[in-house]
C-alpha atoms as a PDB file:
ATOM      1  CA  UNK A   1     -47.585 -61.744  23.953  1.00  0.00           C
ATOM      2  CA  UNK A   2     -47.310 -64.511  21.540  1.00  0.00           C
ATOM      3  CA  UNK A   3     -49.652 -62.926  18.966  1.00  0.00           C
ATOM      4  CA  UNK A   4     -47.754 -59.721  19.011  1.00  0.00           C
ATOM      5  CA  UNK A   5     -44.526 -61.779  18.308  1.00  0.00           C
ATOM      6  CA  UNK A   6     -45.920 -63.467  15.274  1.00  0.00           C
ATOM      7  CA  UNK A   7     -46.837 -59.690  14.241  1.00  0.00           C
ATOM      8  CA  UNK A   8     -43.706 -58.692  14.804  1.00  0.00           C
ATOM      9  CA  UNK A   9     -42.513 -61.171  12.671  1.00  0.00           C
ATOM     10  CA  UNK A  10     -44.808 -60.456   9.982  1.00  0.00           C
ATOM     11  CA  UNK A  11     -44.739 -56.693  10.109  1.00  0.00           C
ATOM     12  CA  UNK A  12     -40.321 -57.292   9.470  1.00  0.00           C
ATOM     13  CA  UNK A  13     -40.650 -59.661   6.408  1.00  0.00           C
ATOM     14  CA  UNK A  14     -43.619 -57.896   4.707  1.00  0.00           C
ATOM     15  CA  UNK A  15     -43.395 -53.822   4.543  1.00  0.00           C
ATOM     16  CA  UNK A  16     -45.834 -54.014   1.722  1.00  0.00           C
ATOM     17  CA  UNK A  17     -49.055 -55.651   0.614  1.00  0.00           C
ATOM     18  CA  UNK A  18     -49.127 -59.415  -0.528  1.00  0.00           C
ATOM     19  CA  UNK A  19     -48.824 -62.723   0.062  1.00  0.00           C
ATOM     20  CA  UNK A  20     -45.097 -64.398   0.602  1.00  0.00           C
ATOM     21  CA  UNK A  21     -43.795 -67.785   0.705  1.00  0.00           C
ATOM     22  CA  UNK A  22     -42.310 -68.777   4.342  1.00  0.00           C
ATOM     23  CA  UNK A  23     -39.726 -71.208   3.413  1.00  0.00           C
ATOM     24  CA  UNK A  24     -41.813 -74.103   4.705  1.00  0.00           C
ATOM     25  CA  UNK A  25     -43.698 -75.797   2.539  1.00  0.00           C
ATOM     26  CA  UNK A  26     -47.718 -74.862   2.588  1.00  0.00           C
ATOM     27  CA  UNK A  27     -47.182 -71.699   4.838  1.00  0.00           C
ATOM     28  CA  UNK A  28     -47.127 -68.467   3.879  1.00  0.00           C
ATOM     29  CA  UNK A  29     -47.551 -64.924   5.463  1.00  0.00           C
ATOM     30  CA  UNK A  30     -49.889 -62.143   4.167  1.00  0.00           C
ATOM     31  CA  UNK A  31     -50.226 -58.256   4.840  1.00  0.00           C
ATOM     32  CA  UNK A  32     -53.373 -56.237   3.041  1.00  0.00           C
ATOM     33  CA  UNK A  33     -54.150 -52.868   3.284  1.00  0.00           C
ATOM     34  CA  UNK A  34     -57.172 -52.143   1.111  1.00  0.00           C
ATOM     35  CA  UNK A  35     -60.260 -53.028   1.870  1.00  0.00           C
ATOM     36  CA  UNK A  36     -61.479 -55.562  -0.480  1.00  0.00           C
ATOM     37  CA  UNK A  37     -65.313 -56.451  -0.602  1.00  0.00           C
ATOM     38  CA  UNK A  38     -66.494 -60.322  -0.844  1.00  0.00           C
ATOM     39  CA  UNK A  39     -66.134 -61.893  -3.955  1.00  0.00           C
ATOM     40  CA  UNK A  40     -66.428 -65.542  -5.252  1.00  0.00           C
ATOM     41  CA  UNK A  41     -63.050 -67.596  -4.373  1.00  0.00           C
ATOM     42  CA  UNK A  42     -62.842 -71.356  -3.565  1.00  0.00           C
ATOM     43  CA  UNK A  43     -60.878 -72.284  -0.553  1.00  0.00           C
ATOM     44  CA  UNK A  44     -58.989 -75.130  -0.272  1.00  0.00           C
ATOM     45  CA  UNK A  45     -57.979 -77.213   2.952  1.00  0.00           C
ATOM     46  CA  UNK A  46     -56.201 -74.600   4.988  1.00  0.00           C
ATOM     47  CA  UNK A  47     -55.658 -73.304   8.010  1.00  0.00           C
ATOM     48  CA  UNK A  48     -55.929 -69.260   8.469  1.00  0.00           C
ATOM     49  CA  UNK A  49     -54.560 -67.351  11.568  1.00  0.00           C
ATOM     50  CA  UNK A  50     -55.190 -63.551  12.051  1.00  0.00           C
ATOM     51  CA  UNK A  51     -53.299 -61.486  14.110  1.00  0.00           C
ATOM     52  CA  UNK A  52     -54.300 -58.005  13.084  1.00  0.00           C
ATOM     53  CA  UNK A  53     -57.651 -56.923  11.540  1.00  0.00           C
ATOM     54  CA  UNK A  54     -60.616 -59.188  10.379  1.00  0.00           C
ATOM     55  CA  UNK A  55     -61.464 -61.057   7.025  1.00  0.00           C
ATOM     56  CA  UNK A  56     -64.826 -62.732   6.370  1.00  0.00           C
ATOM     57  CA  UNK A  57     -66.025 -65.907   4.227  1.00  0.00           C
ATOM     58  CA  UNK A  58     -70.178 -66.083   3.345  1.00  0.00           C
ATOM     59  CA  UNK A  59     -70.568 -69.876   2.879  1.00  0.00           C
ATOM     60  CA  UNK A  60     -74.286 -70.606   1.501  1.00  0.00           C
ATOM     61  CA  UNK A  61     -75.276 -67.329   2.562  1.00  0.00           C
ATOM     62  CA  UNK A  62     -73.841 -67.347   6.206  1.00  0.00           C
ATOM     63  CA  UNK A  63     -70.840 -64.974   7.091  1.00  0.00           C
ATOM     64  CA  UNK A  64     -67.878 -66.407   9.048  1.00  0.00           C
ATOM     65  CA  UNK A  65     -65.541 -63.862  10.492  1.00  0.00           C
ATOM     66  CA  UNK A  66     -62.169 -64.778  11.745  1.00  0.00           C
ATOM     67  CA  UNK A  67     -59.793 -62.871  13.537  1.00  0.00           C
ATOM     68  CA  UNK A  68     -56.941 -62.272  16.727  1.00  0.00           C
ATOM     69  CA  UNK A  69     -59.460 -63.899  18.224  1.00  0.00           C
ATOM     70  CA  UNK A  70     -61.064 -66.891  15.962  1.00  0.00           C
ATOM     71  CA  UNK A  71     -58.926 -68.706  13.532  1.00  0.00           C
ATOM     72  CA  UNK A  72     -60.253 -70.439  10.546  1.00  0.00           C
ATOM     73  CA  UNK A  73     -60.009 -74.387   9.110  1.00  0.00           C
ATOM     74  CA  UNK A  74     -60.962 -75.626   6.055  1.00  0.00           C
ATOM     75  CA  UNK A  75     -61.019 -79.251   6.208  1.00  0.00           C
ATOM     76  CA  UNK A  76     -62.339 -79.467   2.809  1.00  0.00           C
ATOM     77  CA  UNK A  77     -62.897 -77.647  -0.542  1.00  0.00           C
ATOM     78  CA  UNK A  78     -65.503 -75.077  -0.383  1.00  0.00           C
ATOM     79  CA  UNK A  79     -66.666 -72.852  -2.750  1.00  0.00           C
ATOM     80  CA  UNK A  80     -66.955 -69.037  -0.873  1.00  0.00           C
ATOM     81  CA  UNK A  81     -67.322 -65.251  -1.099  1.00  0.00           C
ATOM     82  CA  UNK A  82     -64.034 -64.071   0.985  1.00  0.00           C
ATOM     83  CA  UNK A  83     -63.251 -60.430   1.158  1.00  0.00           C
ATOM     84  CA  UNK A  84     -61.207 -58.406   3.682  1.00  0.00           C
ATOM     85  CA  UNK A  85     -63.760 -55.501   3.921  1.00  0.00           C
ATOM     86  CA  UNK A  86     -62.330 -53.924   7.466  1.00  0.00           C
ATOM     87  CA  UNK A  87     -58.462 -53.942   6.039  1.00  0.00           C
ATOM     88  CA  UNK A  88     -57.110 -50.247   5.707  1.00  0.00           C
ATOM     89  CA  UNK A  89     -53.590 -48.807   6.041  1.00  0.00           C
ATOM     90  CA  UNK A  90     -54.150 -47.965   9.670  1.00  0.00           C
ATOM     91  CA  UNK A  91     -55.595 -51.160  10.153  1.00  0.00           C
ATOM     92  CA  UNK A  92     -53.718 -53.658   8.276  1.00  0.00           C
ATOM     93  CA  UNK A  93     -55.043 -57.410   7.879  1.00  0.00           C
ATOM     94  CA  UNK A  94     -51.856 -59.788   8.816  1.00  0.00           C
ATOM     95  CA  UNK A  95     -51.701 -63.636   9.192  1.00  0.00           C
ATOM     96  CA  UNK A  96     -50.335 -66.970   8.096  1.00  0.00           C
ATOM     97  CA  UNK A  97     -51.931 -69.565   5.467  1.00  0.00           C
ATOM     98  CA  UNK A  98     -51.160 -72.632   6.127  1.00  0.00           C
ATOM     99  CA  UNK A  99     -52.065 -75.520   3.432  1.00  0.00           C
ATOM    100  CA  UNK A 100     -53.191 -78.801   5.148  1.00  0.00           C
ATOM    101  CA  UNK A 101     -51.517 -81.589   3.666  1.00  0.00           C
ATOM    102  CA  UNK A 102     -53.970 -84.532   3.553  1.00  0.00           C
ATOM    103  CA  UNK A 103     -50.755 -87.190   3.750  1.00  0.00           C
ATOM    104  CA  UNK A 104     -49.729 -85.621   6.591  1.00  0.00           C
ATOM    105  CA  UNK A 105     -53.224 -84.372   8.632  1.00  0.00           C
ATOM    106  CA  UNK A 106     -54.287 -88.505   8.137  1.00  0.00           C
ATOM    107  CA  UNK A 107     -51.239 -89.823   9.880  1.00  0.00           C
ATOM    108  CA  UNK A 108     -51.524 -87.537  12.956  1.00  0.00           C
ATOM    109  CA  UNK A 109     -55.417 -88.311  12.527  1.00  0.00           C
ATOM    110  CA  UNK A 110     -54.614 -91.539  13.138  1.00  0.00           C
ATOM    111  CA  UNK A 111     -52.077 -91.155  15.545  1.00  0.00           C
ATOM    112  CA  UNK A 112     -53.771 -89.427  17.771  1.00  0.00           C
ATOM    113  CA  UNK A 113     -56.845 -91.912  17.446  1.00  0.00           C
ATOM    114  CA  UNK A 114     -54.314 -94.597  18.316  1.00  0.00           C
ATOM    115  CA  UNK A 115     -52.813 -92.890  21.764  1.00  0.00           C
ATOM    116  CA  UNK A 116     -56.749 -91.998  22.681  1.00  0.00           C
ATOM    117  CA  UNK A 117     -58.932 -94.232  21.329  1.00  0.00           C
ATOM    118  CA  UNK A 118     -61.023 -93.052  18.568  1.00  0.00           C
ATOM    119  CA  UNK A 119     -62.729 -89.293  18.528  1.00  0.00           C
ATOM    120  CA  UNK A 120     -65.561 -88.513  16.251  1.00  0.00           C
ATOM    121  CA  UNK A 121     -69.044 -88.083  16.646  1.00  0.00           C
ATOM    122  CA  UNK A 122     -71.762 -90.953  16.492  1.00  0.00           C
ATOM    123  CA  UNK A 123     -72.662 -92.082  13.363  1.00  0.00           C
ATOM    124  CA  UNK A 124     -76.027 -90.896  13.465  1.00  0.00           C
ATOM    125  CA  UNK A 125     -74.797 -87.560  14.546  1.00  0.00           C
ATOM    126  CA  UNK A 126     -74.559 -84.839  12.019  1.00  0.00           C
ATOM    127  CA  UNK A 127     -71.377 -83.832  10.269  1.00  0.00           C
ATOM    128  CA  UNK A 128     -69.188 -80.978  11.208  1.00  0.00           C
ATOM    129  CA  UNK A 129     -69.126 -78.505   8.404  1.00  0.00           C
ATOM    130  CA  UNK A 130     -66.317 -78.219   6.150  1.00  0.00           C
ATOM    131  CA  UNK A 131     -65.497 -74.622   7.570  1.00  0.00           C
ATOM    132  CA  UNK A 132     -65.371 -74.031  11.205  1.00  0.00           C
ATOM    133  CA  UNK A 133     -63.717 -71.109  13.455  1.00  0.00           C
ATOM    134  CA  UNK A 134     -61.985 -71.993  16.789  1.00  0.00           C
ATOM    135  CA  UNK A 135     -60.640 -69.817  19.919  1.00  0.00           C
ATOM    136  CA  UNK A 136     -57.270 -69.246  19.458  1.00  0.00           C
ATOM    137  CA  UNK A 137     -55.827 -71.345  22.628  1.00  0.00           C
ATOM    138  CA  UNK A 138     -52.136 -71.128  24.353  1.00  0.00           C
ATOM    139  CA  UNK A 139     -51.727 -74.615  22.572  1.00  0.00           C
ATOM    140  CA  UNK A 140     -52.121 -73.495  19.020  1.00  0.00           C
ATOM    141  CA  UNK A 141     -50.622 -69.502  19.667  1.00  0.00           C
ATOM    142  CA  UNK A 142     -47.258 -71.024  20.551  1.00  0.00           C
ATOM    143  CA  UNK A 143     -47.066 -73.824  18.053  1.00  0.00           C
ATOM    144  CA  UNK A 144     -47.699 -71.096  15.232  1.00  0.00           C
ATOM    145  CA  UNK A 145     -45.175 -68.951  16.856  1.00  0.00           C
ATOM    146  CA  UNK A 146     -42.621 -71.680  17.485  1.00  0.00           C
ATOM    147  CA  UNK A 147     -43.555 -71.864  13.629  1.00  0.00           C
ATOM    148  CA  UNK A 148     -43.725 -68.386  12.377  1.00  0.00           C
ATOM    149  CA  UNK A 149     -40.157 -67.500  14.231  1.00  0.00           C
ATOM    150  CA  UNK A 150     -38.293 -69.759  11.614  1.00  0.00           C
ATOM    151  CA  UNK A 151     -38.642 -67.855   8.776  1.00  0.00           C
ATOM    152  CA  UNK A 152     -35.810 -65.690   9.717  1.00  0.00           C
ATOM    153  CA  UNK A 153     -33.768 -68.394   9.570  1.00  0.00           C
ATOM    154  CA  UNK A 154     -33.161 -70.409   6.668  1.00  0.00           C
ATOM    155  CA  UNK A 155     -31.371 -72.824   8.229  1.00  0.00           C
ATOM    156  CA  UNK A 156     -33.913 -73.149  11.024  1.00  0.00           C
ATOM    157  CA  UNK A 157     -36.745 -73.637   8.576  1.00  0.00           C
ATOM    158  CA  UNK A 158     -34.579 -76.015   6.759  1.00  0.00           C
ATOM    159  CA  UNK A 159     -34.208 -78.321   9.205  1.00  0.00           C
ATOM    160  CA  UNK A 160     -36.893 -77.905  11.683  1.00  0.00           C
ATOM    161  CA  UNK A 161     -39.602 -76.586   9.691  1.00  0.00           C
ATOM    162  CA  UNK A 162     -41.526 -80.052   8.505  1.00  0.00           C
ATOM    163  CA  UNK A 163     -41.556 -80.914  12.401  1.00  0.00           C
ATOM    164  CA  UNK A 164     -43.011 -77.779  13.806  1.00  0.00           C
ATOM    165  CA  UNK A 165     -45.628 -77.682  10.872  1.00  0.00           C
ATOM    166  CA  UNK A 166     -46.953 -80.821  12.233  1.00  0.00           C
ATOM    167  CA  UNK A 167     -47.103 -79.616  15.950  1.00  0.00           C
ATOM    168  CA  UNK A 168     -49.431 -76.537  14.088  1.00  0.00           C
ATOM    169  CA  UNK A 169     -51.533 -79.073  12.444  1.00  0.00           C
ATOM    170  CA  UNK A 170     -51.876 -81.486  15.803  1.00  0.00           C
ATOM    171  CA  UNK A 171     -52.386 -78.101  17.595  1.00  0.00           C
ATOM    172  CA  UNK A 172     -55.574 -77.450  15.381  1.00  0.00           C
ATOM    173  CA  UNK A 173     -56.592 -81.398  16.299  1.00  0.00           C
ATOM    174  CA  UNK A 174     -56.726 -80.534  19.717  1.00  0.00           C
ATOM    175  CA  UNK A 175     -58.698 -76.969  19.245  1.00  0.00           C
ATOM    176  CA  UNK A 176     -61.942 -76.431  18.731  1.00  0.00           C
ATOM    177  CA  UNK A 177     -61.721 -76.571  15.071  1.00  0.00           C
ATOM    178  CA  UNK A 178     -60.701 -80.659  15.291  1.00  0.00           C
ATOM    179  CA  UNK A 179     -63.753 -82.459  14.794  1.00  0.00           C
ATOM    180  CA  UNK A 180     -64.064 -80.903  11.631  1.00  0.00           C
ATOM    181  CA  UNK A 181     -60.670 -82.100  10.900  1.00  0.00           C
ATOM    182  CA  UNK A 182     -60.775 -85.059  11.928  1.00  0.00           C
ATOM    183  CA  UNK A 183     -63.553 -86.164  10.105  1.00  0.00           C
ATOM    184  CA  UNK A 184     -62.086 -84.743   7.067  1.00  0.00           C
ATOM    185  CA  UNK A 185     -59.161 -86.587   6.848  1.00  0.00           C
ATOM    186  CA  UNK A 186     -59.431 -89.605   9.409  1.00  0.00           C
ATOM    187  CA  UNK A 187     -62.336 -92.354   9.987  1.00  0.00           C
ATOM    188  CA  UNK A 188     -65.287 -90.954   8.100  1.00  0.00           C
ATOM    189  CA  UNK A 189     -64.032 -88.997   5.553  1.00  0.00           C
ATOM    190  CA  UNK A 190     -66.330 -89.779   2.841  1.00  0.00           C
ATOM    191  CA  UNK A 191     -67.624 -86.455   2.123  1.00  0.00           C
ATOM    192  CA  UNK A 192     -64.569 -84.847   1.940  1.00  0.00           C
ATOM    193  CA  UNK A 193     -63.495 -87.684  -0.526  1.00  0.00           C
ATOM    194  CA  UNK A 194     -66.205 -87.020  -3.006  1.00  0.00           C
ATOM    195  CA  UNK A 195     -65.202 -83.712  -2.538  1.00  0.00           C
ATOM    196  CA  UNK A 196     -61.465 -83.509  -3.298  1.00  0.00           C
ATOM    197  CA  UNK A 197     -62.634 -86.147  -6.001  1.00  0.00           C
ATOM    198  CA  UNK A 198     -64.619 -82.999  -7.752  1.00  0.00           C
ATOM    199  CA  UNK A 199     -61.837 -80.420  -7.365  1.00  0.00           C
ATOM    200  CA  UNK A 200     -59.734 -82.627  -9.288  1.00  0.00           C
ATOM    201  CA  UNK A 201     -62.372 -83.057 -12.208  1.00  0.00           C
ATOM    202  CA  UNK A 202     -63.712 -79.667 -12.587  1.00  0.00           C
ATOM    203  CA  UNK A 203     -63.177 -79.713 -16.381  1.00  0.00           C
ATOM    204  CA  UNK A 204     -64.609 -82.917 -16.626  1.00  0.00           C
ATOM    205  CA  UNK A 205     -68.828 -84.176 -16.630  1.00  0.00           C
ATOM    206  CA  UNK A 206     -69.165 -85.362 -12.771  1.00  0.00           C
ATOM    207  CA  UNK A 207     -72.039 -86.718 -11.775  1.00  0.00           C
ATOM    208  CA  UNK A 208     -73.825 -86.765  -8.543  1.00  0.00           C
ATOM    209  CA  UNK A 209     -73.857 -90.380  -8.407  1.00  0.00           C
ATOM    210  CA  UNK A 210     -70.259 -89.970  -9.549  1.00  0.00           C
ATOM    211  CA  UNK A 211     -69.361 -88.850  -6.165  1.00  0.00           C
ATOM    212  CA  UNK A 212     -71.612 -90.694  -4.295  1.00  0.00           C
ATOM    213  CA  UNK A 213     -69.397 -93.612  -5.672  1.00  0.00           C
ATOM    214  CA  UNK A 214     -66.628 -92.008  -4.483  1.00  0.00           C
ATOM    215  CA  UNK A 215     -68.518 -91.671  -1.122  1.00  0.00           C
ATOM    216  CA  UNK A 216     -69.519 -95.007  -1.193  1.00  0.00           C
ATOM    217  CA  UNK A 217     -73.085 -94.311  -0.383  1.00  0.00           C
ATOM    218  CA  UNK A 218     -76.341 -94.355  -2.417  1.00  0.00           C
ATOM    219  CA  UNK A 219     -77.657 -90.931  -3.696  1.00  0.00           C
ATOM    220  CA  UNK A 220     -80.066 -90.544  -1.062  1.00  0.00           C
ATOM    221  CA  UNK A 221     -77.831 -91.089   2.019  1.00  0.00           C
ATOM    222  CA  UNK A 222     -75.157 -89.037   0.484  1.00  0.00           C
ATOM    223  CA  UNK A 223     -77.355 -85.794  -0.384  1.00  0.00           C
ATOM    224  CA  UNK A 224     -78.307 -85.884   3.222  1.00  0.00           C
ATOM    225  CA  UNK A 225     -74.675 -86.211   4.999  1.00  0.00           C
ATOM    226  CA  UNK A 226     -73.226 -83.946   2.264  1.00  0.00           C
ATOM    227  CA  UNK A 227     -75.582 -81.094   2.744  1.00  0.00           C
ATOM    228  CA  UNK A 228     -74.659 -81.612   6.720  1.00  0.00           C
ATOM    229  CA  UNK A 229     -71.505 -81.096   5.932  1.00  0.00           C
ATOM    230  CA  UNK A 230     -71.591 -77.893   3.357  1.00  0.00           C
ATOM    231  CA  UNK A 231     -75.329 -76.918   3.903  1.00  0.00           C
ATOM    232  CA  UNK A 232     -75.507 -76.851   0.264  1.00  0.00           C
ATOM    233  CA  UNK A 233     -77.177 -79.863  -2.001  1.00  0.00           C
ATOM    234  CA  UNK A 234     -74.699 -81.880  -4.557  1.00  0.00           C
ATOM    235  CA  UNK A 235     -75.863 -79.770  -7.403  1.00  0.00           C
ATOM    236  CA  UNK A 236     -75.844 -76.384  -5.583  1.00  0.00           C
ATOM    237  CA  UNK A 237     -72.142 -76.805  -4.141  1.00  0.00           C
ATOM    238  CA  UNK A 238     -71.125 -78.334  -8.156  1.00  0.00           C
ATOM    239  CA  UNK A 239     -72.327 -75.546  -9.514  1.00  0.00           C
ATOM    240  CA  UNK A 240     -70.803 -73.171  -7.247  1.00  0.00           C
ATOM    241  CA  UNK A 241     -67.689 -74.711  -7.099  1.00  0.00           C
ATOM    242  CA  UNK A 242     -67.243 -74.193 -11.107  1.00  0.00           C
ATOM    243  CA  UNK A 243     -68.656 -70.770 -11.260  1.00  0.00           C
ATOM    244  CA  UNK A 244     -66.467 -69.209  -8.096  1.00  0.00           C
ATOM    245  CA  UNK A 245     -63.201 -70.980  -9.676  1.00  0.00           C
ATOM    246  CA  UNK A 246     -64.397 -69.788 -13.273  1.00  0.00           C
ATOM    247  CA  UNK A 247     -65.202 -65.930 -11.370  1.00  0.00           C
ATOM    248  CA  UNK A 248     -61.193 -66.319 -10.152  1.00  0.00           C
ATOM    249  CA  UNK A 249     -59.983 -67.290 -13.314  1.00  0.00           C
ATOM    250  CA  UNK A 250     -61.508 -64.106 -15.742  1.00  0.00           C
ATOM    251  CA  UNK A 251     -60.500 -61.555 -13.049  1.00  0.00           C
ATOM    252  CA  UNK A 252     -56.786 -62.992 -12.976  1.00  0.00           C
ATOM    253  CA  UNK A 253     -57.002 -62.368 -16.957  1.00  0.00           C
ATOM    254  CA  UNK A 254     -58.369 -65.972 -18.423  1.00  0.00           C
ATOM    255  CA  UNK A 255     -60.544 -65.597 -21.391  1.00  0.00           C
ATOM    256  CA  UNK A 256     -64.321 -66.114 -21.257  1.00  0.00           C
ATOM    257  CA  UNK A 257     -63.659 -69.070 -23.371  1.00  0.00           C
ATOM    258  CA  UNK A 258     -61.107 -70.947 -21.895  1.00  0.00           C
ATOM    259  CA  UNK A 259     -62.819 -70.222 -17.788  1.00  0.00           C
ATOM    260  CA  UNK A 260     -65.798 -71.686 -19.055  1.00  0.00           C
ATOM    261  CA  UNK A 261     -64.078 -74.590 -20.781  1.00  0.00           C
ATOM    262  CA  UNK A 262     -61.176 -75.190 -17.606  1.00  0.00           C
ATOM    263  CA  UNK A 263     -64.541 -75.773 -15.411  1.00  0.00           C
ATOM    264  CA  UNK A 264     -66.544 -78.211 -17.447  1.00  0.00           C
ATOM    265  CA  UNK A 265     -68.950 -76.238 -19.651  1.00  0.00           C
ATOM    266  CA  UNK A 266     -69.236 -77.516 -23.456  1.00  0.00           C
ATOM    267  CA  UNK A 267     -71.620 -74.184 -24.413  1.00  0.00           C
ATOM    268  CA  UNK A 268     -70.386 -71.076 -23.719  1.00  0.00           C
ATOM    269  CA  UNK A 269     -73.860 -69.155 -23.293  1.00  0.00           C
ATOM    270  CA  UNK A 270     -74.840 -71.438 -21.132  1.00  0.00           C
ATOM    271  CA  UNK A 271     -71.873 -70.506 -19.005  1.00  0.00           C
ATOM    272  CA  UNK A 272     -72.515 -67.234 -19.234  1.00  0.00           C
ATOM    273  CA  UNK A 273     -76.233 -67.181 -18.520  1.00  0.00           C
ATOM    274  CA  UNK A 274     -75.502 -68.884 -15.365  1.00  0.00           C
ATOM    275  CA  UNK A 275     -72.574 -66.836 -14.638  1.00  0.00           C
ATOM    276  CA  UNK A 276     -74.540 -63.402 -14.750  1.00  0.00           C
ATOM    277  CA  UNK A 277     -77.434 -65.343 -12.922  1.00  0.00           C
ATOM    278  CA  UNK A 278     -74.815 -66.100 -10.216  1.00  0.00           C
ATOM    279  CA  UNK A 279     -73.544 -62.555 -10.090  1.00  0.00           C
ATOM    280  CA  UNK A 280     -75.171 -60.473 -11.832  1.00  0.00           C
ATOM    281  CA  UNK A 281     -72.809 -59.501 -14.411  1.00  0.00           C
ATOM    282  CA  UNK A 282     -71.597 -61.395 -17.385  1.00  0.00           C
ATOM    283  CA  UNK A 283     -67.997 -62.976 -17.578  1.00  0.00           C
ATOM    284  CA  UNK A 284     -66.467 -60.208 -19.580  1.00  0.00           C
ATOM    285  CA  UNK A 285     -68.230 -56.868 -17.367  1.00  0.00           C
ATOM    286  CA  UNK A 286     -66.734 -59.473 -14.794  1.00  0.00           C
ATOM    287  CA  UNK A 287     -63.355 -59.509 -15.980  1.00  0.00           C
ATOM    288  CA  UNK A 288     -63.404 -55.305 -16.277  1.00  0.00           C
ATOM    289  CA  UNK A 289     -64.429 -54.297 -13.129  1.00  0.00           C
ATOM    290  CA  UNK A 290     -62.505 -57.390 -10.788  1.00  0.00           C
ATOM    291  CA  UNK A 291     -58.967 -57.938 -10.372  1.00  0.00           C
ATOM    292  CA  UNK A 292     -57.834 -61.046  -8.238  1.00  0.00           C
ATOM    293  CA  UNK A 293     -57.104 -60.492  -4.337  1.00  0.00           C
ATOM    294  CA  UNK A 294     -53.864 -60.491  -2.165  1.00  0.00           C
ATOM    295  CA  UNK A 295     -55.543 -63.658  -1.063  1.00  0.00           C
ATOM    296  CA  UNK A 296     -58.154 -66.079  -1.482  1.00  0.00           C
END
């Protein structure tokens, strides 16, 4: 019942395609119609709740779907191919995005380490990945609901919104989905360090011993755990990373010039060798025949 409430809810504030800002900070509600195949995107940490239809994420090859049934968190940067290739008009693709805020996802980390004593795995363990799907449970259904049923009310989301927000994001602790989290942003977070560390230096030269550094490990150790985490290598998940946000950047109207320059390339045709490589077309047949998606 709670499901078809948040659809409800969804189906009143959005009569047509798009992507809409709740009110609460880092939450926002989405409707798409039109099927939309998989294309490169990069997600950032988020959280992403289905309640009607299906949309799908390839990671390194391997296809993640999430919907009414599986949510989806992404404790970490991640450089995809998302597409919503079941959506139609008879089958419309609704849900919330929620942005994890790493201030606030450390503190309840933490938190919830310090009422319980402290969950991860053992250090010899392998990491969770950086994207991982979870049951939807009666937990986190009525925390996004308690959520979701605010935005008809300014004042509501005014006052109580920051507070229910966190009982979304301690909801997704609990849930099958919380290792991943909480080794993203609690004890152990080194990976997703080095990785938030790249995202914010795209346009610069970053090294792989540049984010080991950040890591704190040496080269070897950390091309081991961070291939555990992303099952890519450094270099792979680099490269990606700059070509998928370059990719998002012609087909929402950026130049050739300026996408290869915002992600770090000095030389042009070697961006766009690599590009068609990637994709097999070059930037500019790129930026004719895509347009940016509803979503990410």
């Amino acid at each position: 019942m709670s499901k078809q409430q948040i659809r409800d809810i969804i189906d009143r504030r959005l009569a047509q395609d798009g992507l809409v800002d709740s009110g609460i900070t880092g939450v926002q509600l989405f409707r798409v119609t039109e099927s939309v195949r998989c294309t490169p995107a990069v997600y950032e940490p988020s959280l992403i709740a289905i309640v009607s239809g299906a949309k799908e994420a390839i990671l390194d090859g391997r296809s993640h779907v999430y919907d009414s049934e599986r949510y989806m968190a992404c404790s970490m940067s991640m450089p995809v191919e998302a597409g919503t290739p079941m959506a139609s008009p008879e089958n419309p693709l609704l849900g919330v995005q929620i942005s994890l805020d790493t201030k606030t996802m450390t503190e309840l980390v933490l938190e919830t380490e310090r009422a319980a004593g402290p969950i991860r795995s053992p250090k010899a363990g392998p990491l969770p990945q950086g994207i991982a799907l979870a049951q939807w449970d009666d937990f986190f259904t009525d925390a996004l609901l308690r959520l979701v049923q605010l935005v008809e009310d300014p004042g509501d989301t005014a006052v109580l919104g920051e507070g229910r927000l966190r009982e979304v994001y301690y909801a997704l602790l609990k849930g099958e989905a919380g290792e991943s989290a909480r080794r993203a942003f609690g004890v152990g977070n080194e990976i997703a360090r080095s990785i938030e560390y790249l995202s914010a230096h795209l346009d610069d030269t970053v090294t792989i011993d540049d984010m080991a550094a950040q890591a704190g490990m040496s080269r070897a150790v950390f091309h081991r755990k961070f291939k555990q985490a992303t099952t890519m290598s450094p270099i792979q998940f680099v490269k990606s990373m700059r070509l998928n946000s370059a990719a998002m950047n012609i087909a929402s109207g950026m130049s050739v010039n300026e996408a290869a320059f915002e992600v770090g390339y000095v030389s042009t045709s070697q961006f766009s060798r690599e590009f068609k490589r990637a994709y097999g077309q070059s930037p500019r047949q790129w930026g004719t025949t895509h347009r940016p998606a509803v979503l990410a």
